[in-house]
Protein backbone atom coordinates (compact mmCIF):
# COMPACT_ATOMS: atom_id res chain seq x y z
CA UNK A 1 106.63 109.89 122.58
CA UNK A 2 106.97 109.96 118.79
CA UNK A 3 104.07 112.18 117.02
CA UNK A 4 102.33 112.45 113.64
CA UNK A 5 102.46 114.52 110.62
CA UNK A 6 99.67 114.25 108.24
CA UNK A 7 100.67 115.89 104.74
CA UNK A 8 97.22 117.84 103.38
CA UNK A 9 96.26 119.82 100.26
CA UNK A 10 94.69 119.31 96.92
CA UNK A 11 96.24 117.34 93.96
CA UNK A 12 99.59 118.36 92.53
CA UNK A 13 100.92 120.77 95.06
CA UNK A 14 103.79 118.11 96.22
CA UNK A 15 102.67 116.14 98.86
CA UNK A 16 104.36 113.07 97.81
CA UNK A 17 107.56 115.06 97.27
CA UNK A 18 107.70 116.57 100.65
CA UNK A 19 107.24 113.34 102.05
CA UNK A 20 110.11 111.73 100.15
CA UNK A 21 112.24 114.59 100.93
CA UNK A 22 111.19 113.88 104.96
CA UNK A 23 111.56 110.20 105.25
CA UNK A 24 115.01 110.43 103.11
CA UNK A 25 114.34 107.96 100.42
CA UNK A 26 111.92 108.28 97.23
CA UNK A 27 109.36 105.95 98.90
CA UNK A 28 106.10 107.52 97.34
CA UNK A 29 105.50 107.92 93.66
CA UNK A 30 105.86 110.98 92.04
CA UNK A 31 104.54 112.19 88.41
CA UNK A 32 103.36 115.16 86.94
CA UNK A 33 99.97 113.94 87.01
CA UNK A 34 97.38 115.41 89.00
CA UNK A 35 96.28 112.22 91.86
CA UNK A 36 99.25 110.04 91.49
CA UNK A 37 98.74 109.41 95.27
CA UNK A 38 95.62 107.50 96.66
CA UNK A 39 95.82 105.41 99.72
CA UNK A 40 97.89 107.49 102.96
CA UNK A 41 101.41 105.97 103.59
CA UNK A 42 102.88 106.17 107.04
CA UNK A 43 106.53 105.93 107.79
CA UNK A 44 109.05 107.22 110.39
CA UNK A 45 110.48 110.78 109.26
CA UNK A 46 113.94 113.25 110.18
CA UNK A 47 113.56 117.05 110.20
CA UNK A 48 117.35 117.51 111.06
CA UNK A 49 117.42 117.08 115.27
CA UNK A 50 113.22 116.05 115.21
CA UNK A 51 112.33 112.56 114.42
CA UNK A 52 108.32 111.74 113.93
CA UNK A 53 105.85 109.99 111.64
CA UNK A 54 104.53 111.68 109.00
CA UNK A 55 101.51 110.48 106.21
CA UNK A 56 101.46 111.04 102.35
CA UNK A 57 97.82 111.69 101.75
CA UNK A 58 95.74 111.73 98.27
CA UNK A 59 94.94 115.02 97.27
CA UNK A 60 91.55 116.73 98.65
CA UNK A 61 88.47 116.62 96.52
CA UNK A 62 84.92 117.52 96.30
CA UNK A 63 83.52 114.77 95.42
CA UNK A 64 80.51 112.53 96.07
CA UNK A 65 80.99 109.65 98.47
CA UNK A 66 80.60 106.46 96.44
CA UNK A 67 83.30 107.82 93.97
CA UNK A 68 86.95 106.79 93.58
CA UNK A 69 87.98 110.75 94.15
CA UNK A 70 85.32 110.10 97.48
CA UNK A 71 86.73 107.35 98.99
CA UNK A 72 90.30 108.89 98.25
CA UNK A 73 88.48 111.73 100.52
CA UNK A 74 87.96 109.35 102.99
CA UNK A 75 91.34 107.99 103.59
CA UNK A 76 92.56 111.84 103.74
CA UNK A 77 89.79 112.89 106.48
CA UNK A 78 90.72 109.40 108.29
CA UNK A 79 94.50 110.68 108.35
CA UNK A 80 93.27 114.11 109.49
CA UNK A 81 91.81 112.85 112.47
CA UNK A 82 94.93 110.25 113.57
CA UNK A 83 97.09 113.13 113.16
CA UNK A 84 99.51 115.43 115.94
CA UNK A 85 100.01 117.88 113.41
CA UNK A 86 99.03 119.23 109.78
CA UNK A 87 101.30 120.29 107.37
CA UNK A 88 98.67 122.36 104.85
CA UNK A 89 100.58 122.15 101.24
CA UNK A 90 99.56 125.12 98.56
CA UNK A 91 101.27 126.01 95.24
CA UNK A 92 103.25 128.89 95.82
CA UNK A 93 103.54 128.61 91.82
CA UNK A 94 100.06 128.85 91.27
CA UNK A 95 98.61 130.87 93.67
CA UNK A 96 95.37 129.86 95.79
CA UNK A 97 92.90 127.86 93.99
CA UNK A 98 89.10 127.27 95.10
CA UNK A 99 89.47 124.01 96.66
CA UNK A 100 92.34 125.89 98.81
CA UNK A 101 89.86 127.85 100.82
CA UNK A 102 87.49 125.05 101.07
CA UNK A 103 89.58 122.42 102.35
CA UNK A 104 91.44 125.09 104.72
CA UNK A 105 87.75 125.13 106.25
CA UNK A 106 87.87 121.60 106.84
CA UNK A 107 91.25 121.50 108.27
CA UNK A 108 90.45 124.57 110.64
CA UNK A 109 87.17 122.93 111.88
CA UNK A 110 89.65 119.40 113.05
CA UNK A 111 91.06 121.90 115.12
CA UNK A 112 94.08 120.48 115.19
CA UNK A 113 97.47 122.80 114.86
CA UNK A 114 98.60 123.48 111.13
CA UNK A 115 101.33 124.25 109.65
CA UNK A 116 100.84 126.31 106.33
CA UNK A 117 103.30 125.07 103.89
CA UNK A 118 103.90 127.26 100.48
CA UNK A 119 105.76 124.72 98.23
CA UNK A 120 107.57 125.13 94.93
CA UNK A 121 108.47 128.80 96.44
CA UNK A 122 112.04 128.38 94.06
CA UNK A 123 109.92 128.72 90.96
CA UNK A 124 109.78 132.44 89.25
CA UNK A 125 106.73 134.08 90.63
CA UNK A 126 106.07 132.44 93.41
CA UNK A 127 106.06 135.32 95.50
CA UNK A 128 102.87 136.54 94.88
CA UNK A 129 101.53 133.02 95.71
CA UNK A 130 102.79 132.86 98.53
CA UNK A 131 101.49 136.07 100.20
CA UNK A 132 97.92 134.92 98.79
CA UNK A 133 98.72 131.97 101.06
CA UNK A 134 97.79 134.45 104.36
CA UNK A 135 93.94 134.52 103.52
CA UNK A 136 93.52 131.09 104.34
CA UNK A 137 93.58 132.16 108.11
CA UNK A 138 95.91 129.38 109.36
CA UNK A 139 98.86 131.88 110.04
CA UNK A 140 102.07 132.24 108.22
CA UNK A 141 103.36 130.51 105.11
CA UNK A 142 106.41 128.81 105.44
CA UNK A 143 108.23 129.08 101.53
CA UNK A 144 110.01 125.41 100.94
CA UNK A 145 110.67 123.65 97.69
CA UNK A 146 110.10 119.86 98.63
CA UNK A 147 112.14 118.95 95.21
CA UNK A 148 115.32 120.85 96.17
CA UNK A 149 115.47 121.16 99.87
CA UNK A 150 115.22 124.38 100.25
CA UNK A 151 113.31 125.65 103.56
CA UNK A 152 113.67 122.97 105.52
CA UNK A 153 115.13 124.54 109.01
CA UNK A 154 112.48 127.14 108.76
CA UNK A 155 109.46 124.13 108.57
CA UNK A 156 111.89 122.74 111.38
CA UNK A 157 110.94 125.74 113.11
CA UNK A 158 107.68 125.88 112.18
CA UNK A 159 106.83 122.52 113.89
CA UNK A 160 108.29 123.43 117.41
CA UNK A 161 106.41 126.53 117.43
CA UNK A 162 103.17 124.78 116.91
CA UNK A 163 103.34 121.93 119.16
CA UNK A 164 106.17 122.81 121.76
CA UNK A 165 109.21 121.50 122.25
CA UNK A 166 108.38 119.28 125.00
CA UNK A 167 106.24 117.25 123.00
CA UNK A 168 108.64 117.55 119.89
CA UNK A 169 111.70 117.16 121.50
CA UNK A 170 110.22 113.97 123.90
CA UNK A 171 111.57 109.99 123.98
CA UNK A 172 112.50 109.99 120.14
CA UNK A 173 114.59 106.62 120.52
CA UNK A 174 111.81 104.43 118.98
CA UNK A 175 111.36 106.19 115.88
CA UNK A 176 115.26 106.25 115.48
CA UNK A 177 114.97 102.38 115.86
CA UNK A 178 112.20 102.38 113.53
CA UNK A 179 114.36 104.26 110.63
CA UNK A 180 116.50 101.97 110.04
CA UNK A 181 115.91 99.10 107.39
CA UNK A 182 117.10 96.03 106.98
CA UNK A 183 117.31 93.69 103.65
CA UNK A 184 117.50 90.31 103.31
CA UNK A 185 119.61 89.15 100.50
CA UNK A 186 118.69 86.03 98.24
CA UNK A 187 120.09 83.39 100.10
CA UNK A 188 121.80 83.92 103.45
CA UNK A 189 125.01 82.44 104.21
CA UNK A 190 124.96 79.82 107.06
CA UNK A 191 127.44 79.78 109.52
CA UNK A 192 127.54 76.04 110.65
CA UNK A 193 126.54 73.53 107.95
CA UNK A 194 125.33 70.66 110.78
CA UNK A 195 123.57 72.49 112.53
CA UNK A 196 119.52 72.73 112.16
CA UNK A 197 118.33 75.50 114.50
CA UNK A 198 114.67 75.54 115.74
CA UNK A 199 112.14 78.03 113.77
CA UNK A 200 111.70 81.17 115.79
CA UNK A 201 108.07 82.04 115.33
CA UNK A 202 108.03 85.47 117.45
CA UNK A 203 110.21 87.26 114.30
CA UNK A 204 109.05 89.79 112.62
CA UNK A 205 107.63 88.70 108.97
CA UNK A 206 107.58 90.77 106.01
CA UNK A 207 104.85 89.46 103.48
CA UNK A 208 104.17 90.79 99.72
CA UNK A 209 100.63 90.44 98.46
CA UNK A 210 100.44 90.13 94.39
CA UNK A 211 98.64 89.68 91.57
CA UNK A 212 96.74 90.89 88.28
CA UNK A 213 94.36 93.64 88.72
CA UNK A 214 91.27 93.29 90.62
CA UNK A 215 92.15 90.16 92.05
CA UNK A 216 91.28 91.37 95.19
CA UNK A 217 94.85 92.34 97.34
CA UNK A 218 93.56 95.48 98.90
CA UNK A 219 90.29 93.86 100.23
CA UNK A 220 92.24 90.85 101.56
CA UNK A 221 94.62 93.32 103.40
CA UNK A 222 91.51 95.53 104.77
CA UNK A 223 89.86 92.10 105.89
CA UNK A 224 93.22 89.74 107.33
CA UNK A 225 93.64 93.88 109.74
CA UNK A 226 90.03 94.35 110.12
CA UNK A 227 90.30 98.03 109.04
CA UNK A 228 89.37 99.92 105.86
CA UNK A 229 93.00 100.90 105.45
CA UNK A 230 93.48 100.58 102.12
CA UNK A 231 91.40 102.20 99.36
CA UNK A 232 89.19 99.47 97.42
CA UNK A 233 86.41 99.22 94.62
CA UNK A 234 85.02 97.71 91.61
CA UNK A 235 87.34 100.25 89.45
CA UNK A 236 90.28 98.02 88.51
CA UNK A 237 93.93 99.19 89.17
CA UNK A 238 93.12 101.27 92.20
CA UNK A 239 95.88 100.54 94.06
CA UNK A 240 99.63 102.84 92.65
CA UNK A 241 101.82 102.78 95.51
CA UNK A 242 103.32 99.95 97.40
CA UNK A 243 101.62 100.11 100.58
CA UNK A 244 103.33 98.75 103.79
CA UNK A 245 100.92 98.10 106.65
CA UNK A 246 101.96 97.05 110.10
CA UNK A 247 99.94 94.59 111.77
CA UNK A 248 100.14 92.33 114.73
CA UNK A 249 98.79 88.23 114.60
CA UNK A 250 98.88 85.91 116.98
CA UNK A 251 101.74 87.78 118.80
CA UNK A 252 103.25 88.28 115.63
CA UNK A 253 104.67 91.23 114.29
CA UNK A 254 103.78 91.31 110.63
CA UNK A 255 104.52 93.97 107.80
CA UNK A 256 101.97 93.95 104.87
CA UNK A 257 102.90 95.12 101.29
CA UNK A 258 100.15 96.02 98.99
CA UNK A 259 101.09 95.86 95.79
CA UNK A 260 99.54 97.57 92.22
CA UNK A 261 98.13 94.80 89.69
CA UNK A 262 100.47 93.48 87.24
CA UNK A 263 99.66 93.41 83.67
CA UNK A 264 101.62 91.70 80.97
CA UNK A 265 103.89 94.15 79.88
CA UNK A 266 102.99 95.07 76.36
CA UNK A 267 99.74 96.20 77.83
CA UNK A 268 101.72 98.57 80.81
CA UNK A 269 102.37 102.27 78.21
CA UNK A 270 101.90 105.15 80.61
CA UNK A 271 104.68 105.93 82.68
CA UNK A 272 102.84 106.22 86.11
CA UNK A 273 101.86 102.22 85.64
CA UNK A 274 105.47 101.15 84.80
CA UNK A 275 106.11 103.03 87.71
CA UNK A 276 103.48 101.63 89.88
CA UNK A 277 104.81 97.82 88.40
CA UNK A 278 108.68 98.96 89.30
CA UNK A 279 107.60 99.94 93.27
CA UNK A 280 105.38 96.84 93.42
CA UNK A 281 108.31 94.51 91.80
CA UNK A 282 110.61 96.15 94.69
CA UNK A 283 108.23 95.58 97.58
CA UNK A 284 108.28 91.93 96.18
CA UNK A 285 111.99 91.71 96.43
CA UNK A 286 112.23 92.77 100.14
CA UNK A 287 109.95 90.49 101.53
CA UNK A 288 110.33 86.98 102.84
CA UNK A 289 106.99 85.36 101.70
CA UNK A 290 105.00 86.61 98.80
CA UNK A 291 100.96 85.90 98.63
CA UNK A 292 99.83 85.30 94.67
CA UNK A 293 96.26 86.67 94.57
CA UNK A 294 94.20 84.39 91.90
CA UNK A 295 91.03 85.25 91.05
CA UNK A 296 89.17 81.79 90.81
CA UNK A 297 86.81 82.67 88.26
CA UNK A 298 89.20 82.83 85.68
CA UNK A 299 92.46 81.47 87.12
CA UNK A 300 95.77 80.61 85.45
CA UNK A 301 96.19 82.85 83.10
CA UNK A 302 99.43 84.16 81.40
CA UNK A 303 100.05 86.94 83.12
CA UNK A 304 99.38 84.67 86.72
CA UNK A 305 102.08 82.22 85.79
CA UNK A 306 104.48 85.19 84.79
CA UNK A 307 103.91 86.61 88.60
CA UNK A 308 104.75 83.44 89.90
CA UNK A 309 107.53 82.59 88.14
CA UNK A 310 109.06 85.81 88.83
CA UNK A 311 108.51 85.13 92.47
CA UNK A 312 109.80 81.68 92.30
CA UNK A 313 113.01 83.17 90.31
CA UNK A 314 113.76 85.89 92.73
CA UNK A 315 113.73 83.49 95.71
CA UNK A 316 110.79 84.56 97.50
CA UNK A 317 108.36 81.89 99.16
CA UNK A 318 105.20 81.68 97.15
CA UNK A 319 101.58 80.81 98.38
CA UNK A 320 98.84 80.77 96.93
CA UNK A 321 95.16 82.46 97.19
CA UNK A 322 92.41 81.48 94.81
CA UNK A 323 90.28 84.72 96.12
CA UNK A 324 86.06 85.03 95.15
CA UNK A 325 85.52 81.49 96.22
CA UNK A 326 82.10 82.60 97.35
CA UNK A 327 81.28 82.92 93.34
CA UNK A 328 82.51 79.44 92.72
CA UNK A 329 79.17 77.72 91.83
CA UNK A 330 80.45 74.22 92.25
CA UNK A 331 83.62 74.47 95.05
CA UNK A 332 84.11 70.80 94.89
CA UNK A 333 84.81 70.19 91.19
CA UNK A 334 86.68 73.52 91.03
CA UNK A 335 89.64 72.84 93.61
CA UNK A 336 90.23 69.60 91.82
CA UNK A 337 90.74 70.92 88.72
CA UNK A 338 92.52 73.70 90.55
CA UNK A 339 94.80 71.58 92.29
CA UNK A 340 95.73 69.48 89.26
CA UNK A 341 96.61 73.23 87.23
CA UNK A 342 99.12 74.23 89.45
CA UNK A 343 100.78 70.89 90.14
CA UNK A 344 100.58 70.67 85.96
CA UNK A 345 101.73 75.06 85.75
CA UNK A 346 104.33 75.33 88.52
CA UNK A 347 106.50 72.21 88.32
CA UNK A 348 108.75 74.86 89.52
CA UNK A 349 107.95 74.93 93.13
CA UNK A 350 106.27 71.25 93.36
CA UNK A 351 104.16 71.05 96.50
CA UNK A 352 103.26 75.09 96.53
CA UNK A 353 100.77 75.81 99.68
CA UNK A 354 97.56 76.70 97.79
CA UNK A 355 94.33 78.06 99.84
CA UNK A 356 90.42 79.18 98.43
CA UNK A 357 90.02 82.32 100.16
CA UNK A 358 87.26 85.24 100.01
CA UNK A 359 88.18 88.41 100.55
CA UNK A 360 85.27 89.67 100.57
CA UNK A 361 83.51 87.80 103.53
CA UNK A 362 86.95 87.12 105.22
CA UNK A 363 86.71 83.02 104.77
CA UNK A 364 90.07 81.21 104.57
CA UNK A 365 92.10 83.90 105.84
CA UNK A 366 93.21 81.77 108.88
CA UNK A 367 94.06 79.13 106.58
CA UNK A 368 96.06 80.92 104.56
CA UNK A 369 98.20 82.75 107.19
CA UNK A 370 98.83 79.16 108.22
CA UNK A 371 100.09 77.99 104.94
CA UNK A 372 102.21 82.00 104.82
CA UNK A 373 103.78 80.38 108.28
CA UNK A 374 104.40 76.89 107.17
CA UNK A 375 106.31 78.16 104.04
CA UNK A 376 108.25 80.74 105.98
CA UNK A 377 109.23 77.59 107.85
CA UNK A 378 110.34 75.57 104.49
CA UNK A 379 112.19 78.42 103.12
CA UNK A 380 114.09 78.69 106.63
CA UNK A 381 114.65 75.43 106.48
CA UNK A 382 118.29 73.56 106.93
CA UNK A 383 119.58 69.99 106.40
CA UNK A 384 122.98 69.16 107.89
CA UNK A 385 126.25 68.21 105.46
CA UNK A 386 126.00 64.23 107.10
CA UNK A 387 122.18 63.50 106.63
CA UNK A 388 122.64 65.04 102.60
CA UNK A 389 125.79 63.20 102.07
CA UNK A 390 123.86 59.63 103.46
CA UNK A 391 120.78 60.92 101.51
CA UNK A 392 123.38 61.34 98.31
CA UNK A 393 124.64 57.56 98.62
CA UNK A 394 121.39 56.26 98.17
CA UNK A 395 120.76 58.29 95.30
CA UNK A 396 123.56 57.21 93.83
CA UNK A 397 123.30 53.84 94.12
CA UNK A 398 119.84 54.31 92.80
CA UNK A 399 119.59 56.38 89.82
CA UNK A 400 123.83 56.89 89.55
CA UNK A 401 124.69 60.19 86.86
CA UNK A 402 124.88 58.91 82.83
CA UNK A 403 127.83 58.65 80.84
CA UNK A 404 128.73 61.53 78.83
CA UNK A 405 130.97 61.28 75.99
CA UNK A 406 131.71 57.84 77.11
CA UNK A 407 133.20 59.11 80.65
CA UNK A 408 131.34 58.68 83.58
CA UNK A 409 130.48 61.70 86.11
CA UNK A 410 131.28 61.80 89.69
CA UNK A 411 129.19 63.39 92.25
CA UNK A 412 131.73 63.62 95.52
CA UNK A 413 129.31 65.21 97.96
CA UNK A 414 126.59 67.63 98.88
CA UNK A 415 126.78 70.47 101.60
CA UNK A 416 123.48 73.18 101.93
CA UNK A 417 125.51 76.70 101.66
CA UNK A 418 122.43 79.15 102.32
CA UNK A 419 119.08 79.49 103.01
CA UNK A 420 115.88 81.86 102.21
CA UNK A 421 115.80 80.15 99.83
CA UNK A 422 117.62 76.32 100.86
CA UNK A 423 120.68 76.61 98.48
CA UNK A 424 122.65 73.41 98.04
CA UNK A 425 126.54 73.03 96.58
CA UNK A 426 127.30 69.97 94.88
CA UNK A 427 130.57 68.95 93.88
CA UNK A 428 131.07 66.58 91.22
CA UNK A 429 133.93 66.00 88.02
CA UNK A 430 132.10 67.41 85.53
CA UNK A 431 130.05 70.33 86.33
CA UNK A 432 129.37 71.79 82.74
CA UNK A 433 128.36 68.24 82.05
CA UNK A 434 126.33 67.37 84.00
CA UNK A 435 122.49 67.26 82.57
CA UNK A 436 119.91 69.69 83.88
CA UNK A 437 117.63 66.76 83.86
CA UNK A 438 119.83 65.07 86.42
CA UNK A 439 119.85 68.34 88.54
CA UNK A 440 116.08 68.62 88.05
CA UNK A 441 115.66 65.20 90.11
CA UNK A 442 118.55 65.90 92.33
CA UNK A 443 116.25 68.63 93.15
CA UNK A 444 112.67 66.56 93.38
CA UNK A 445 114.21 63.84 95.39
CA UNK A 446 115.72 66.55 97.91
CA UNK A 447 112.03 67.98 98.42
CA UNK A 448 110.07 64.62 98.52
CA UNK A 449 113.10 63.29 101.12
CA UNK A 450 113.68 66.38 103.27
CA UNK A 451 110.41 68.05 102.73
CA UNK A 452 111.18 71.15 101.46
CA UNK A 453 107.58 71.62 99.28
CA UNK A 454 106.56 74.69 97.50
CA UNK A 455 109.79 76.97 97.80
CA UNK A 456 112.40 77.85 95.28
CA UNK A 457 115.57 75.59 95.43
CA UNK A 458 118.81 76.46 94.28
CA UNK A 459 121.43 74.46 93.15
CA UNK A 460 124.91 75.24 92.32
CA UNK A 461 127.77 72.36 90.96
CA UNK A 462 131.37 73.03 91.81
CA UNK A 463 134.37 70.70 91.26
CA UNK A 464 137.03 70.57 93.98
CA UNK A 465 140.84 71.89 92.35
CA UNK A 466 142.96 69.17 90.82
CA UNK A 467 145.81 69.72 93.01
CA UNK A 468 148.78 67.73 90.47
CA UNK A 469 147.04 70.62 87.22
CA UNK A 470 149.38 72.84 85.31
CA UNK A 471 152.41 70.67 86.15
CA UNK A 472 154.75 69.04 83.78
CA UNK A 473 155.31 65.50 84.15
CA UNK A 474 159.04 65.22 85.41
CA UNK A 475 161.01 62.28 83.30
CA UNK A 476 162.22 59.34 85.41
C-alpha cells in the first residue's frame, strides 16, 4: 500500500522545488515570488528504493477565511488531514520566522508524524538556521537543498524512521505503474487502413478544460467531482498551475486538467503568467479532448476564438461550454444567436459540439460530458481506403478539380493514414496546384458524408513517383 506525503511550510521556503525534485520532472511552477503555488497537486513520487505520493501545498497563512490567502489555507489544512506523512519545509537561509512556530502548532496538533525539513542548507549561513530549526519541537532537521539534490538519502532516511519500514517498504507496484506517462502524438499511425474498429468506451480519457479568465474552469471541475478540490472565487486568475485531477464517471476513468486563464498575449508581462500560460498550453497538448470555457455573458471574443483555434490547430477535439447560463435573461434568443456565432466563427471545425452549462448550480454538466464522449468518438474515428475511394468517384464526377494553367488535375485516390485527429492522404498530379479551396470542400464533403463534425481534419496531397523520370529518351 502506497502512502502520502503532504509538503507544508509558509511561502517561499521551496515547497514546489522539493516536489519537482521528488516526482523527477519540473511539474509545479517555480518563481521567486512569495505564493506562486495555490491549489495542492498530487502525483506519484521516487525517493531512490521508496515510491509514494506526495502533495505540493500553497504556503501557510494567517489569514481570514473568506480571503484568497484563506481559502489557499484551506486547501493546505485539507491536504494535512489526507496525509501519511508531513514533510515540515523551513528556510535554513533565513532562519525561523513567526509563522514557523505557529504553523508547527498546527501541524503538531494533526498529530500526524513529521518530518522537519531545513531546505536551501547549501546557501552560506545556513547553519545557524538550521539549528534554530530544533525549537519547533518536531525533532531533528534534516539539511537538503531541493534545487541541487543535495540531502536526499538522509530525507530517505528520515521517512523510514518515522513511519517504519513495513509500511514504507509495502506493495509499491501500483505507484511504479502509476509513474510512468504516456503521450499521444498528433495523429496516430493506423495499422490496417480497412479496418474500422469499435470505440472502446472503458479507456482512460484525458480532458483539458480552457478558457479566458474567470470563465468559470475551476468551479466546473469542483462541480462535474463534487468536491471543493480546486481553489475558486470572484478574484480573477486564481488558478497558476495546471492541475490534473483524477476522477471516475460512469465507470470511466477520467483525468482532469485545470488550466490558468488565457489572456491575449500583449496583455500577459510578468513572468509567473507567461509561465502559468506555457504549463496550461502543455496540459492542452497532452490531452485527447479539450473543453473551451465561454462565459455567455459576453461570448466570442478575440481572445475565445484565439483559444480555439489553437486547439483546433494542435489537433485536439474541441467542445464547447457557454458557462453562467443561469444569468442569461432570455435563454431562448441567446442560444440562437449563439449557435449561428460559432457556425459563422469556427468554420474551422464545422459541426463543433456546443452545450449551455452552469457551473455554478451544476446544470448541463451531463450534457456536456456527453458531447466530451461523442467527440472523443469522432476524433477516433476511421473510414476504410474502399468506402473513401467510392466516396471520391462521386465527388469527382460531381464537382471534378479546375484546370490550372490550362492542364487538368488528377486526383488518383484517397487512403485515411492516422487518426486523433482523422488524417487523410490524397494523391493526385499536381499537389502544389491544387487550390486550397478545392481541399477546403474535399474536407466539408468528407464531414457531411462520413460524419466526422466538430474535430480538426487533416489533409495531406502526395503524388505517386513517375517511374520513366530522369531518363533520357533512347533514339530508335
Amino acid at each position: 500500500m502506497s502512502f502520502k506525503v503532504a509538503i507544508i511550510g509558509r511561502p517561499n521556503v521551496g515547497k514546489s522545488t522539493l516536489f519537482n525534485r521528488l516526482v523527477g520532472r519540473k511539474l509545479a511552477l517555480v518563481d521567486d515570488t512569495p505564493g506562486v503555488t495555490r491549489d495542492r497537486r498530487v502525483h506519484p513520487a521516487k525517493l531512490y528504493d521508496i515510491t509514494f505520493d506526495v502533495v505540493d501545498t500553497a504556503g501557510f497563512e494567517d489569514a481570514p477565511a473568506s480571503t484568497l490567502p484563506g481559502r489557499m489555507r484551506q486547501q493546505t489544512e485539507i491536504a494535512i488531514r489526507e496525509a501519511d506523512l508531513i514533510f515540515f519545509l523551513t528556510d535554513a537561509k533565513a532562519g525561523l520566522m513567526p509563522d514557523d512556530r505557529t504553523f508547527a502548532e498546527v501541524v503538531r496538533r494533526s498529530g500526524k508524524p513529521v518530518v522537519l525539513v531545513a531546505n536551501k542548507a547549501e546557501a552560506r549561513g545556513a547553519q545557524g538556521g538550521m539549528l534554530e530549526a530544533w525549537e519547533l519541537g518536531l525533532g531533528e532537521p534534516v539539511p537538503v537543498s531541493a534545487e541541487h539534490g543535495q540531502g536526499m538519502p538522509d530525507l530517505r532516511d528520515a521517512v523510514i524512521a518515522a513511519l517504519g519500514k513495513e509500511l514504507v517498504f509495502g506493495e509499491d507496484e501500483e505507484a511504479d505503474d502509476e509513474i510512468a506517462t504516456s503521450e499521444v502524438l498528433i495523429g496516430e499511425d493506423i495499422a490496417d487502413p480497412d479496418a474500422e474498429p469499435a470505440y472502446d468506451e472503458t479507456k482512460p480519457l484525458r480532458i483539458a478544460v480552457v478558457g479566458r479568465p474567470n470563465a468559470g474552469k475551476s468551479t466546473l471541475i469542483n462541480t462535474l467531482i463534487d468536491e471543493e478540490r480546486l481553489l475558486t472565487g470572484p478574484e480573477a486568475g486564481i488558478t497558476r498551475d495546471s492541475i490534473s485531477v483524477d476522477w471516475d464517471w460512469r465507470g470511466r476513468r477520467i483525468k482532469l486538467f485545470d488550466t490558468a486563464g488565457m489572456r491575449r498575449k500583449a496583455r500577459v508581462q510578468e513572468k509567473l503568467e507567461k509561465l502559468s500560460v506555457t504549463d496550461g498550453l502543455r496540459a492542452m497538448r497532452f490531452a485527447e479532448v479539450v473543453i473551451i470555457v465561454l462565459d455567455a455573458t459576453i461570448p466570442f471574443e478575440k481572445q475565445d476564438l484565439q483559444i480555439a483555434d489553437l486547439i483546433i490547430r494542435e489537433g485536439r477535439a474541441p467542445v464547447i461550454a457557454f458557462n453562467k447560463w443561469d444569468l442569461i435573461d432570455h435563454p431562448q434568443e441567446m442560444l440562437a444567436e449563439l449557435r449561428e456565432k460559432t457556425e459563422r466563427l469556427l468554420p474551422q471545425a464545422r459541426g463543433i459540439q456546443a452545450v449551455t452549462v452552469s457551473a455554478e448550480t451544476g446544470r448541463g454538466l451531463d450534457k456536456l460530458m456527453d458531447a466530451v464522449v461523442r467527440t472523443h468518438k469522432v476524433w477516433n474515428s476511421r473510414v476504410s481506403t474502399g468506402k473513401l475511394n467510392r466516396w471520391l468517384e462521386g465527388i469527382l464526377a460531381h464537382h471534378p478539380p479546375p484546370a490550372v494553367a490550362g492542364r487538368r488535375l488528377k486526383i488518383k485516390y484517397v487512403t485515411q493514414a492516422k487518426t486523433r485527429p482523422p488524417g487523410f492522404v490524397v494523391s493526385c498530379s499536381r499537389p502544389d496546384a491544387l487550390p486550397q479551396s478545392y481541399v477546403r470542400y474535399l474536407v466539408n464533403s468528407l464531414r457531411e458524408s462520413f460524419d466526422i463534425p466538430g474535430v480538426p481534419i487533416r489533409m495531406a496531397l502526395r503524388t505517386s513517383d513517375n517511374p520513366f523520370a530522369g531518363r533520357a529518351r533512347k533514339k530508335s
